[in-house]
Protein backbone atom coordinates (compact mmCIF):
# COMPACT_ATOMS: atom_id res chain seq x y z
CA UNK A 1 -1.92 9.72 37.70
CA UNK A 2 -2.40 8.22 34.16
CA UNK A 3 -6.37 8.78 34.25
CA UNK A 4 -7.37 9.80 31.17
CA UNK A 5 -4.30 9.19 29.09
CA UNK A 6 -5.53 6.61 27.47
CA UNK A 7 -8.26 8.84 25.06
CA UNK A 8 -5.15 11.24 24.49
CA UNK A 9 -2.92 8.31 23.03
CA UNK A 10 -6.11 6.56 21.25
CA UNK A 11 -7.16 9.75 19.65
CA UNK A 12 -3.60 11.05 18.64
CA UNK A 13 -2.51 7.30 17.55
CA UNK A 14 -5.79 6.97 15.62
CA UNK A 15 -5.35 10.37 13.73
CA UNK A 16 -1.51 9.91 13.21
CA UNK A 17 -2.33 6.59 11.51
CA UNK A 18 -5.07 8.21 9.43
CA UNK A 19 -2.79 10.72 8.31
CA UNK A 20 -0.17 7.68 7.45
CA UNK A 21 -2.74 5.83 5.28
CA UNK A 22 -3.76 9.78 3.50
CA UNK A 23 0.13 10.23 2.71
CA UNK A 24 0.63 6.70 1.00
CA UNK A 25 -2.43 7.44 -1.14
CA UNK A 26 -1.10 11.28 -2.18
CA UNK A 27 2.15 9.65 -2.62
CA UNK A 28 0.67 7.16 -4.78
CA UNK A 29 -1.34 9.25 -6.91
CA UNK A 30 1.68 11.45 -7.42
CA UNK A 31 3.72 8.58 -8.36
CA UNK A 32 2.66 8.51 -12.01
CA UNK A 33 4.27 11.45 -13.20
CA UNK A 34 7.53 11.57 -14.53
CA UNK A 35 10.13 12.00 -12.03
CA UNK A 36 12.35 14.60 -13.37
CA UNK A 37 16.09 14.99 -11.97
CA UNK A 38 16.59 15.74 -8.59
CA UNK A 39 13.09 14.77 -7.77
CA UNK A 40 13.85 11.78 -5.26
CA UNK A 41 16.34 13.76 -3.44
CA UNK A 42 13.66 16.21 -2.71
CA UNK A 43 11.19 13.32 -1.60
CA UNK A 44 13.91 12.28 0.96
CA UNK A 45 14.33 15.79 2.16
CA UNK A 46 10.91 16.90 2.83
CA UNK A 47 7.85 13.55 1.83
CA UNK A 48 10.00 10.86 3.89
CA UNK A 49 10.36 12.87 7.37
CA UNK A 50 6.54 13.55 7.01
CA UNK A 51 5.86 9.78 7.13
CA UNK A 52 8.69 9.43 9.40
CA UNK A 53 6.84 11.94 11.78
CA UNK A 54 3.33 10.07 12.11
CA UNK A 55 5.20 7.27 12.65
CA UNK A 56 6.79 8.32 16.07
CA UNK A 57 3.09 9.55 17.34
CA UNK A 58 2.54 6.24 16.73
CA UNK A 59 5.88 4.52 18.59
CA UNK A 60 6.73 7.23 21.84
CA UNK A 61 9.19 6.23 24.24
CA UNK A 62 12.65 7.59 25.05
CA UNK A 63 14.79 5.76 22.68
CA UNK A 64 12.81 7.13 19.64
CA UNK A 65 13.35 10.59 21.29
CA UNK A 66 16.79 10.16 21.40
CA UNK A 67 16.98 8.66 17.61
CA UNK A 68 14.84 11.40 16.54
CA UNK A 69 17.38 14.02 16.98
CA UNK A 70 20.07 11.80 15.34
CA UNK A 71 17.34 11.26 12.21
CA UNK A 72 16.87 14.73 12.06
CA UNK A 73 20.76 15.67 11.94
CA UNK A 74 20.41 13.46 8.69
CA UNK A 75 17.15 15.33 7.49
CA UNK A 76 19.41 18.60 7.65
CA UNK A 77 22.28 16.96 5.96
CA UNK A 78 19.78 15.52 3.37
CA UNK A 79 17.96 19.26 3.30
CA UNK A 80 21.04 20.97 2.76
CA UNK A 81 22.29 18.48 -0.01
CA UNK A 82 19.71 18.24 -1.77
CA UNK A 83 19.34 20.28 -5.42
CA UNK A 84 15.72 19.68 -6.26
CA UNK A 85 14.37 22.80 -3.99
CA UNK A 86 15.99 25.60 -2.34
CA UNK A 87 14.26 25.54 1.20
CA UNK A 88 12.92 28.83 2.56
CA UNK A 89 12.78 29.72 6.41
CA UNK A 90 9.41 28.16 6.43
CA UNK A 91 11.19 24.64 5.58
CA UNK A 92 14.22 24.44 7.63
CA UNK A 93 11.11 25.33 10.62
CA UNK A 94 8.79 22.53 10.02
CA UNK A 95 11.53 20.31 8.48
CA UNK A 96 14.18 20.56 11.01
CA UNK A 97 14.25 23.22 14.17
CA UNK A 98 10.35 22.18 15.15
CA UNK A 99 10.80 18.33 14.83
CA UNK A 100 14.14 18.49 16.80
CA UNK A 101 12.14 20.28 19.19
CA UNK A 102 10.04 17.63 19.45
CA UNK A 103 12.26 14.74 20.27
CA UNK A 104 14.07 16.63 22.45
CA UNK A 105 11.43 17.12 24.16
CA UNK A 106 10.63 13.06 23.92
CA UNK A 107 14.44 12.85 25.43
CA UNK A 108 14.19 15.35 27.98
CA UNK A 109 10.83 13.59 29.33
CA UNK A 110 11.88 10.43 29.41
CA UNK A 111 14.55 11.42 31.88
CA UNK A 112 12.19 13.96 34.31
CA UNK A 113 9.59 11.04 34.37
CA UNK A 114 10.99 9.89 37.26
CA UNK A 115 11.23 13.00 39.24
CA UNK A 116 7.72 14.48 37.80
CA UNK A 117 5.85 12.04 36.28
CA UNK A 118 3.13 14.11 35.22
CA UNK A 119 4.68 16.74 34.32
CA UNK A 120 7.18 14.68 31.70
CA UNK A 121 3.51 13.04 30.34
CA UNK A 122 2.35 16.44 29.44
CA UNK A 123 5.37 17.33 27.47
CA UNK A 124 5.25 14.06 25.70
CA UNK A 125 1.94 14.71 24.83
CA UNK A 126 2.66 18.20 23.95
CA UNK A 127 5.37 16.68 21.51
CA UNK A 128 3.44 14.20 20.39
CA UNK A 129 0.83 16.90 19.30
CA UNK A 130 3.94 18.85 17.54
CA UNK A 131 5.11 16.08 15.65
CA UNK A 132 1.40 15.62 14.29
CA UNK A 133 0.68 19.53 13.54
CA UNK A 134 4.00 19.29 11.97
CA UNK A 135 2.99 16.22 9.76
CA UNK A 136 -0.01 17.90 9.00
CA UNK A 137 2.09 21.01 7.98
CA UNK A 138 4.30 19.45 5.85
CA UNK A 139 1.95 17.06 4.03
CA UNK A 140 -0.22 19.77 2.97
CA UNK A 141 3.11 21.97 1.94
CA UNK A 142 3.69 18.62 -0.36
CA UNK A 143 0.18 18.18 -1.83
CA UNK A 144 -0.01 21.67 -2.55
CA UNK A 145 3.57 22.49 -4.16
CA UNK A 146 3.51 19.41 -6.30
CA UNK A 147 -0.01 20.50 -7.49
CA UNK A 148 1.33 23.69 -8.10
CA UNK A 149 4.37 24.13 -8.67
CA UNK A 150 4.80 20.86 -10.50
CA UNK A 151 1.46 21.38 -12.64
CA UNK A 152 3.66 24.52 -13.80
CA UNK A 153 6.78 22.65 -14.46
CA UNK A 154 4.70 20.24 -16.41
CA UNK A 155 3.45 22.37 -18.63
């Protein structure tokens, strides 16, 4: 039943780490610039759950689904809070309806794993893929407004 899995989880986990280790060093290059006001509430609202994302790829079981839609209850609250960006439809998508998708999903599977095993280890995976195509999503959205937008602010 679990033949094959294992190059699912090994290629996911290795690209979700990748991706990890490729946000520290954007973050990190972007750190040098001043941080105007606001700026850090903005980083908690949209760089943070990015991270936060790649990390569950990295950690799946049931309990992180479950935690996952509490976390992003807080990434709304922290979204809708925040004053350093007004978030457009494209945002509240990738930032909070798709992710909550997601770890439903993670919830719902853990709990239909015993009834259809395989079919709760395609939706995990199918999650799991989510979460990364979100990460991806959302890390590029970063690079590119802070090149952008903040090269313009700069200047």
């Amino acid at each position: 039943m679990t033949s094959g899995w294992e190059n699912f989880y090994v290629i996911v986990g290795s690209a979700a780490g990748a991706l990890i280790g490729l946000q520290f060093v954007v973050m990190t290059l972007i750190a040098t610039r001043p941080m105007g006001a606001g700026r850090s509430e903005g980083a908690d609202a949209f760089a943070t759950p990015t991270i936060v994302h790649f990390g569950t790829v990295l950690l799946l079981s049931a309990v992180v689904g479950l935690l996952g839609i509490f976390y992003q209850v807080v990434v709304i609250r922290r979204m809708r809070k925040q004053g350093a960006y007004k978030p457009v439809l494209e945002d509240w998508l990738f930032h909070a309806l798709l992710p909550l998708v997601a770890y439903g999903t993670f919830a719902v599977s853990a709990w239909f794993f015993v009834v259809h095993p395989v079919d709760a280890m395609f939706a995990v995976a199918a999650a799991a893929l989510l979460l990364l195509f979100i990460g991806i999503h959302n890390a590029w959205d970063a690079v590119t407004y802070h090149i952008f937008v903040g090269k313009y602010e700069r200047d």
